[in-house]
C-alpha atoms as a PDB file:
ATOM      1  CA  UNK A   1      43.399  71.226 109.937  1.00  0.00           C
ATOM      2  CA  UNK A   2      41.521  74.355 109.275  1.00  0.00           C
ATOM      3  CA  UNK A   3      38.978  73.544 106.346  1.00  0.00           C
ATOM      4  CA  UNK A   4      39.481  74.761 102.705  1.00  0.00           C
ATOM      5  CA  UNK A   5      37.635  76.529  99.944  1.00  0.00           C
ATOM      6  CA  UNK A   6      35.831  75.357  97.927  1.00  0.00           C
ATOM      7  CA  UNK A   7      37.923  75.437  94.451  1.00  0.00           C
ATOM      8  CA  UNK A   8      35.641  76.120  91.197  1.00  0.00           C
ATOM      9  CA  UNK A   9      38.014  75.201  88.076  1.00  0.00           C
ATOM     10  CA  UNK A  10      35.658  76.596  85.486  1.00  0.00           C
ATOM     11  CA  UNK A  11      33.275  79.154  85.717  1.00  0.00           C
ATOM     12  CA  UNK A  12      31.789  82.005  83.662  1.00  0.00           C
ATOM     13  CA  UNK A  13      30.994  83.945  86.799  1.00  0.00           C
ATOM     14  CA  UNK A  14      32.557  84.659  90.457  1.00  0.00           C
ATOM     15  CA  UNK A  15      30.869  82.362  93.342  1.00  0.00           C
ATOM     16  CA  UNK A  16      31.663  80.843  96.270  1.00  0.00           C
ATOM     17  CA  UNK A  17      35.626  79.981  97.386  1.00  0.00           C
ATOM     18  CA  UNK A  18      38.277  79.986  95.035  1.00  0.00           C
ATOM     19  CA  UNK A  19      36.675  80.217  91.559  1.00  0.00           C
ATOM     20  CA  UNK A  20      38.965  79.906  87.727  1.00  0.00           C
ATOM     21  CA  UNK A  21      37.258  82.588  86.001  1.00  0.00           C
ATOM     22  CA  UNK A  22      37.266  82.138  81.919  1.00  0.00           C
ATOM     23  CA  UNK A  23      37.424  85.047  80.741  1.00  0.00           C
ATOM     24  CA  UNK A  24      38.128  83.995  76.636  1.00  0.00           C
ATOM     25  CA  UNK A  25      40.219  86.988  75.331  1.00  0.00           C
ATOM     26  CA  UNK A  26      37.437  89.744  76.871  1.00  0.00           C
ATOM     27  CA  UNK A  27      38.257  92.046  79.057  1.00  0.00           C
ATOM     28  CA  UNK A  28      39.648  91.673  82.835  1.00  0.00           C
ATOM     29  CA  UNK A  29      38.899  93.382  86.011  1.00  0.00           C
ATOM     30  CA  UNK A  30      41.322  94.241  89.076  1.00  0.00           C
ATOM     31  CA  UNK A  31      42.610  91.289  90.824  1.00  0.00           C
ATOM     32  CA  UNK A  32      40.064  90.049  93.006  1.00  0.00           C
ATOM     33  CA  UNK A  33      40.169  87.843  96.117  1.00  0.00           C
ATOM     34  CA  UNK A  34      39.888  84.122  95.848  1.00  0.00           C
ATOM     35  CA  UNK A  35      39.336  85.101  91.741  1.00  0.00           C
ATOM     36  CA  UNK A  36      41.975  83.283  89.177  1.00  0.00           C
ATOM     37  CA  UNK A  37      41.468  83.170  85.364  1.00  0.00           C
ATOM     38  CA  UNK A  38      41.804  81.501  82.401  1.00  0.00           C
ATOM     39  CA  UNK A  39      42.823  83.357  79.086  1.00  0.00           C
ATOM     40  CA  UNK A  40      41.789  81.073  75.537  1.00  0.00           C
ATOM     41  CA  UNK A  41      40.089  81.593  72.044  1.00  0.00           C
ATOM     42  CA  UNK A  42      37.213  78.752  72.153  1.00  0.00           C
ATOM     43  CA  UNK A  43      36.465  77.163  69.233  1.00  0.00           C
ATOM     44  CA  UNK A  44      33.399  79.263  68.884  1.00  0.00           C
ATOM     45  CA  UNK A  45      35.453  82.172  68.541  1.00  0.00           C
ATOM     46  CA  UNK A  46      36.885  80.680  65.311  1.00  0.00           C
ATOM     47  CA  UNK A  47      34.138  81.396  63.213  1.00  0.00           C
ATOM     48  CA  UNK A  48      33.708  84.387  64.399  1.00  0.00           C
ATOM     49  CA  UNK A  49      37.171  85.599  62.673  1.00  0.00           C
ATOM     50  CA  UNK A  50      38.112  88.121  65.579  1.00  0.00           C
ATOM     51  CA  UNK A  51      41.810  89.499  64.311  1.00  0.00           C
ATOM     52  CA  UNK A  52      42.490  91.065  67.351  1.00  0.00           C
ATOM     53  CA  UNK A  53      42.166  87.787  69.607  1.00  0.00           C
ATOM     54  CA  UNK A  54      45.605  86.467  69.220  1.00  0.00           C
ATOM     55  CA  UNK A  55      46.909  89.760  70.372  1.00  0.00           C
ATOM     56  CA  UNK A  56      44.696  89.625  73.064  1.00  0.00           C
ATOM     57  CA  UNK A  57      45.421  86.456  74.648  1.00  0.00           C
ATOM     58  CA  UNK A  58      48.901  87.198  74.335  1.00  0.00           C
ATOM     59  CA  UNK A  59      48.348  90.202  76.455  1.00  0.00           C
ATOM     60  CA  UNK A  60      46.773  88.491  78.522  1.00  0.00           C
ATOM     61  CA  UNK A  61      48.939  85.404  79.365  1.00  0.00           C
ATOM     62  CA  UNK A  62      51.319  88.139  81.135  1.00  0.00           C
ATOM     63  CA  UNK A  63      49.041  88.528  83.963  1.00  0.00           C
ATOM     64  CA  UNK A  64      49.906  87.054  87.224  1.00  0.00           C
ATOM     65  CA  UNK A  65      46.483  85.759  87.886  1.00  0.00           C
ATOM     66  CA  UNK A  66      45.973  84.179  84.297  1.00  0.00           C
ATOM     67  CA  UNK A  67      46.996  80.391  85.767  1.00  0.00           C
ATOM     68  CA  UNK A  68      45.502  78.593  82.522  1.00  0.00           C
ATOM     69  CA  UNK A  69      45.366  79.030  78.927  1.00  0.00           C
ATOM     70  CA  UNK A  70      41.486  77.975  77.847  1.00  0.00           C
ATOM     71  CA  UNK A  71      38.786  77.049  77.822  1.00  0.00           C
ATOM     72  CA  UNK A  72      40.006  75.948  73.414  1.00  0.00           C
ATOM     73  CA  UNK A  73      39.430  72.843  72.020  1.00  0.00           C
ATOM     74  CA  UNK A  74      38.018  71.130  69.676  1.00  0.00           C
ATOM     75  CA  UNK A  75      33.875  70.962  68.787  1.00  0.00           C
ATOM     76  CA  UNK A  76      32.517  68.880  65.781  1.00  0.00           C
ATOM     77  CA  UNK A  77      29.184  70.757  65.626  1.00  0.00           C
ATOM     78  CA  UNK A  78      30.499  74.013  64.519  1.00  0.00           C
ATOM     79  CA  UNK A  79      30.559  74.824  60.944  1.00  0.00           C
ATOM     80  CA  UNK A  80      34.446  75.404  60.782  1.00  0.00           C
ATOM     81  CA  UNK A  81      36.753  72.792  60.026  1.00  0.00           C
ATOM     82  CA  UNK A  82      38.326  69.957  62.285  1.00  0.00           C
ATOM     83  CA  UNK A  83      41.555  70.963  60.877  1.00  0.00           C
ATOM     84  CA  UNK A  84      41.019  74.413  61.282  1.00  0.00           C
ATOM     85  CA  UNK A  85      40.088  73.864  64.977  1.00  0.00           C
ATOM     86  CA  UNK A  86      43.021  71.639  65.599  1.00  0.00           C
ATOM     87  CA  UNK A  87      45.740  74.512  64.038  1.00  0.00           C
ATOM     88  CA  UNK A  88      44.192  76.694  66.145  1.00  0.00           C
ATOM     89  CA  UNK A  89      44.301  74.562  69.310  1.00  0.00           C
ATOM     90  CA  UNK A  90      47.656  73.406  68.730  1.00  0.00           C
ATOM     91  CA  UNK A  91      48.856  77.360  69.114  1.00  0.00           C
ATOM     92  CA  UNK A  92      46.947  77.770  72.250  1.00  0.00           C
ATOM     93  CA  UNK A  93      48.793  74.345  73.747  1.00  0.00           C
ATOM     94  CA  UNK A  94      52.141  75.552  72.416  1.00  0.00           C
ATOM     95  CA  UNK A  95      51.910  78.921  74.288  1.00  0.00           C
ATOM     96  CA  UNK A  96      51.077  77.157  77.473  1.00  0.00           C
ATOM     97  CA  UNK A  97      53.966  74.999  77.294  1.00  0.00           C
ATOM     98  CA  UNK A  98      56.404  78.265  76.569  1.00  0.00           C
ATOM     99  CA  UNK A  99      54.246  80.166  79.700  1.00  0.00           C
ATOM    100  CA  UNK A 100      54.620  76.814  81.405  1.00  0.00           C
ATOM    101  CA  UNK A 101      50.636  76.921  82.204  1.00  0.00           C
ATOM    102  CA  UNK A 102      47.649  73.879  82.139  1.00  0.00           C
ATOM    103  CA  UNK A 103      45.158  74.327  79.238  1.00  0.00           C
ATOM    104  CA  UNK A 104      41.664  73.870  80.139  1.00  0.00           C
ATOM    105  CA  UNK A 105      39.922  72.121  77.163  1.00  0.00           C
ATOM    106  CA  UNK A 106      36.544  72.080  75.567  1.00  0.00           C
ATOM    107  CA  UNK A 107      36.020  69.051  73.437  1.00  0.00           C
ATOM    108  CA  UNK A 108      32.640  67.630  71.600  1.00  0.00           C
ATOM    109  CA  UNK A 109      32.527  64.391  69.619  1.00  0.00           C
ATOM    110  CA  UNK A 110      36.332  64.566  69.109  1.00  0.00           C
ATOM    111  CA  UNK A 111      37.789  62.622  72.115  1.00  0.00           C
ATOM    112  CA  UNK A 112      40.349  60.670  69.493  1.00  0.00           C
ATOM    113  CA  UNK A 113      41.580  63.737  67.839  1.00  0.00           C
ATOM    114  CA  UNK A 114      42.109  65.402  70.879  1.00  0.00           C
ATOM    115  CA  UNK A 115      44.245  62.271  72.347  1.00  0.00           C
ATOM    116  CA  UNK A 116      46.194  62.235  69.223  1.00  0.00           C
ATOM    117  CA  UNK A 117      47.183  65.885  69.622  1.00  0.00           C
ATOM    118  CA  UNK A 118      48.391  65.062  72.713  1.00  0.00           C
ATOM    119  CA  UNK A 119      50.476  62.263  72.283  1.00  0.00           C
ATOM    120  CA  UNK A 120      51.792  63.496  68.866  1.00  0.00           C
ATOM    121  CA  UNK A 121      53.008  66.811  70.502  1.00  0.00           C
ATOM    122  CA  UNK A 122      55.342  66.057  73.162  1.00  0.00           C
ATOM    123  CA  UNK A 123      53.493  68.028  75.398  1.00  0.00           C
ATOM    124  CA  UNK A 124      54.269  68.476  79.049  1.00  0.00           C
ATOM    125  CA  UNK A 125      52.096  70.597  80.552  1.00  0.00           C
ATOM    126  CA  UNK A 126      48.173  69.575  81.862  1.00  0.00           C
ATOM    127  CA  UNK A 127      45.234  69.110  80.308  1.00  0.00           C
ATOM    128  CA  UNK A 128      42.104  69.568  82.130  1.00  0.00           C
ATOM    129  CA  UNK A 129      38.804  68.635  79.793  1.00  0.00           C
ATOM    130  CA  UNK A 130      36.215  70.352  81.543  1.00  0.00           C
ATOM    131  CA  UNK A 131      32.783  69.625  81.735  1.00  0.00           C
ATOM    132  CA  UNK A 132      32.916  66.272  80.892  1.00  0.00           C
ATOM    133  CA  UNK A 133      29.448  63.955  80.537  1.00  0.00           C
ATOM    134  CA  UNK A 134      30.800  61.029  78.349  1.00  0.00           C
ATOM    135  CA  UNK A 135      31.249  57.147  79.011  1.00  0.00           C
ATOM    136  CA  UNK A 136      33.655  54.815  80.672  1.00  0.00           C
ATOM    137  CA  UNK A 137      35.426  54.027  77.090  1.00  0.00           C
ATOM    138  CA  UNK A 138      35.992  57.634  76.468  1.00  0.00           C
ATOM    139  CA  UNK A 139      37.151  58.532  80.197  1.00  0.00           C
ATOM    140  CA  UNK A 140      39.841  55.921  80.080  1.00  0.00           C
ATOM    141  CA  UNK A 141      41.234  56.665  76.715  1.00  0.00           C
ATOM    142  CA  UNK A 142      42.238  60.501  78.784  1.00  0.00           C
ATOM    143  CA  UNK A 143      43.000  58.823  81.143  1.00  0.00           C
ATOM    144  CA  UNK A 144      45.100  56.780  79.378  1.00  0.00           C
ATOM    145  CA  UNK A 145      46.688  59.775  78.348  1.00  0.00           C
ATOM    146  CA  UNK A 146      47.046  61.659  81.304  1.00  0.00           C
ATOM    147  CA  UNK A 147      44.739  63.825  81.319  1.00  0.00           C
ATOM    148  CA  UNK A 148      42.416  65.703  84.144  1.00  0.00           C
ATOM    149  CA  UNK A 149      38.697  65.459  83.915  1.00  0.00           C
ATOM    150  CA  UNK A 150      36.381  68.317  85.548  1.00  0.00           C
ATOM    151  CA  UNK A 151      32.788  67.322  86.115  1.00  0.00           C
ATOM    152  CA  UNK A 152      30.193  69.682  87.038  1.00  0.00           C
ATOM    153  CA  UNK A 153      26.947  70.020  87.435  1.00  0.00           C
ATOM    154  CA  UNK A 154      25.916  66.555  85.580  1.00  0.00           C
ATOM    155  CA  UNK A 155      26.410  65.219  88.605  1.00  0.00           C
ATOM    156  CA  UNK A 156      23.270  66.686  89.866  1.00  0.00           C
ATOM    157  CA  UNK A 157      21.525  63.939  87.704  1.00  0.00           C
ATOM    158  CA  UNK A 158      22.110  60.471  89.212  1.00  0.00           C
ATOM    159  CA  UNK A 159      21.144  59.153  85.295  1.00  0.00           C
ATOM    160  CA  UNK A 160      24.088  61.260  83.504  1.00  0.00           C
ATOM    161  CA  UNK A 161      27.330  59.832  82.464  1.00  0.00           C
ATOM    162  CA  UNK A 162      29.168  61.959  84.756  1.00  0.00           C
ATOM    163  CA  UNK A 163      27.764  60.472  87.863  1.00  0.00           C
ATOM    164  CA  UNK A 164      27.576  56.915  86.822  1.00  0.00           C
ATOM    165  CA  UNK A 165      31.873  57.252  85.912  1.00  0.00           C
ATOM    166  CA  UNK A 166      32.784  59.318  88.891  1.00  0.00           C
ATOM    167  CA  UNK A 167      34.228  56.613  90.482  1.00  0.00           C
ATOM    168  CA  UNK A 168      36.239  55.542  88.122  1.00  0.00           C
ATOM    169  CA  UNK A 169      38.079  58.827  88.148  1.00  0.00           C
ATOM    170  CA  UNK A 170      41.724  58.936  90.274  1.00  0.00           C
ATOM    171  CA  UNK A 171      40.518  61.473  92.745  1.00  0.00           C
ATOM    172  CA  UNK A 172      44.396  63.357  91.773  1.00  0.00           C
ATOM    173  CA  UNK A 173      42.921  63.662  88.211  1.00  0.00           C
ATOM    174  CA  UNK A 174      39.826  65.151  89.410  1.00  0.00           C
ATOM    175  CA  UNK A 175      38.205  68.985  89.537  1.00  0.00           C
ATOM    176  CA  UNK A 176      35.078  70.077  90.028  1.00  0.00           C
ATOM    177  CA  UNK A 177      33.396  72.767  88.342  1.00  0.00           C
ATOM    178  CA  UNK A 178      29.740  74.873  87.330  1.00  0.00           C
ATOM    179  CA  UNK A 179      30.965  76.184  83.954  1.00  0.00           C
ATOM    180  CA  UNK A 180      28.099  78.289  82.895  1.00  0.00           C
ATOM    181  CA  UNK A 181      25.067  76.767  85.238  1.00  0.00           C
ATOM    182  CA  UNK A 182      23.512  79.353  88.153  1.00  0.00           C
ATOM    183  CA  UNK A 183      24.362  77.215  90.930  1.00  0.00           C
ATOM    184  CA  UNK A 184      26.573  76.774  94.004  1.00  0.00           C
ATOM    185  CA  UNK A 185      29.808  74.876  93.454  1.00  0.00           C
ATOM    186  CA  UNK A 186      28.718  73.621  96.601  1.00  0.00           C
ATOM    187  CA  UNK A 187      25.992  71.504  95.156  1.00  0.00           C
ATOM    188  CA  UNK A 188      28.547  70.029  92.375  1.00  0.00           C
ATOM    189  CA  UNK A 189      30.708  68.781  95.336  1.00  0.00           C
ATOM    190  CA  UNK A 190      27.870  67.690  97.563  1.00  0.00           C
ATOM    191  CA  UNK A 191      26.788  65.219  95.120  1.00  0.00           C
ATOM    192  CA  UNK A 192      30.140  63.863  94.043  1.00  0.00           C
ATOM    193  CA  UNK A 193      30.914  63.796  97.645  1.00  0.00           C
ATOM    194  CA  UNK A 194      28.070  61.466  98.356  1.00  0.00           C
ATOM    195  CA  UNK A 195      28.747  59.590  95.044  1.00  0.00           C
ATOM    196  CA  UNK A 196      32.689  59.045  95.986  1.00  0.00           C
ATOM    197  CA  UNK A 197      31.133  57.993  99.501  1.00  0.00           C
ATOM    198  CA  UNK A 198      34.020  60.433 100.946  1.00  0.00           C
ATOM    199  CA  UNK A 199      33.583  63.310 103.134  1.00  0.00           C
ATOM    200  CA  UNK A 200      32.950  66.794 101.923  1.00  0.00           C
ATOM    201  CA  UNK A 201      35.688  67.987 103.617  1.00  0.00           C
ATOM    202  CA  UNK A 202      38.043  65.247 102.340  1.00  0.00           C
ATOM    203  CA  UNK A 203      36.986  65.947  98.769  1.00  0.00           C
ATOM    204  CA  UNK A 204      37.649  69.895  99.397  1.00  0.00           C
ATOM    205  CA  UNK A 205      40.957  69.070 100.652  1.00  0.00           C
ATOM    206  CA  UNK A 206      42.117  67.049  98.029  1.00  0.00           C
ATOM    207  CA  UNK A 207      40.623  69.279  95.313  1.00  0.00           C
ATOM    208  CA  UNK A 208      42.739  72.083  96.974  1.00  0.00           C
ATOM    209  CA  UNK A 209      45.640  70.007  96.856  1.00  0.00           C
ATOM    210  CA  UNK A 210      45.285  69.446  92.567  1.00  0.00           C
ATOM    211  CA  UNK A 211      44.586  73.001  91.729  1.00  0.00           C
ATOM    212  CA  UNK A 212      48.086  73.845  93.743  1.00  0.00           C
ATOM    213  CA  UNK A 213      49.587  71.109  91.999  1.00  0.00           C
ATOM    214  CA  UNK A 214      48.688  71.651  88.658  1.00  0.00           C
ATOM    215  CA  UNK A 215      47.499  75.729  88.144  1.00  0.00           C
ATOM    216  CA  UNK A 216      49.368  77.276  90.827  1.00  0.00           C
ATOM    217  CA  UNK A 217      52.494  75.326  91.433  1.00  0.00           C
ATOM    218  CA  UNK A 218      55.097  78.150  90.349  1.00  0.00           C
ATOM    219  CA  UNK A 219      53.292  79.968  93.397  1.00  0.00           C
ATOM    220  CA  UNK A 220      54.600  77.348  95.995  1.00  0.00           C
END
């Protein structure tokens, strides 16, 4: 079998292989090679009060290459409210289930919230929480729930949370990602690679296989 790319689910910048390019509500270039994105007003965004975003990401859920609605979420350090957060949230999850698209989601310090959206919602579509660095307890209440997780480059540090649950992970509820970190996808699936005790290869292959299944599945 002729090797794969390397698939990036979440990144802030273009890089090696196939990359998922979040791109918030800002503005897109051309359609680019091996470039997909994701369309979402983060939580961040919130406080901000920017009237024109919902407009925007409307717009911008019509493009072919937009395969994801994200990154949104939920984030208890900001200084708007949970509730606020969660209306908000709950509109970006709704339009991906009428555009029939994943959400990619951003959550801090409010795993049970999010897991109650979820199962209160009768939501069909995935949900990919990116990025994520928390403990065994917290992975298998998503996973509970059916969720994805995407790990990145935590697993560059054999002490992190992310490395030490890797394992634990169904490797068909698994991405891999660099998110906002200057460094080679590669790297990220180098060390999971050696963590899973799988070839890199293998893990590229089945990595493949997930983002077809769950971002571009209307494609094939």
């Amino acid at each position: 079998m002729e090797d794969v790319l390397f698939v990036n689910v979440h990144a802030h910048a273009p890089g090696e292989g196939v990359t998922l390019l979040d791109m918030g509500t800002g503005l897109f270039g051309g359609s680019s090679p091996g470039v997909f994105y994701s369309a979402g007003i983060h939580p961040v965004r919130l406080a901000e009060s920017a009237p024109g975003d919902w407009e925007a990401l409307d717009k911008a859920l019509l493009r072919e290459d937009v395969v994801a609605v994200g990154e949104c979420g939920l984030d208890r350090r900001l200084p708007i409210s949970l509730s606020a957060q969660e209306e908000a949230f709950l509109r970006q999850a709704r339009l991906a289930e009428t555009r029939g698209l994943p959400v990619i989601v951003h959550c801090v310090r409010a795993f049970p919230e999010l897991v109650s959206l979820r199962r209160s919602g009768g939501f069909r579509m995935p949900w990919i929480v990116h990025g994520f660095n928390n403990n065994e307890r917290i992975l298998r209440m998503l996973l509970d729930c059916g969720f994805h997780i995407s790990l990145g480059g935590a697993l560059l540090n054999p002490s992190s949370n992310a490395f030490r649950v890797l394992p634990e992970i169904p490797l068909a509820c698994l991405f891999l990602e660099t998110d906002e970190r200057p460094l080679p996808v590669r790297l990220v699936y180098e060390a999971a690679s050696a963590r899973l005790g799988v070839s890199l290869g293998e893990l590229k292959r089945q990595m493949w296989i997930n983002f077809n299944e769950v971002f571009l599945w209307k494609n094939g």
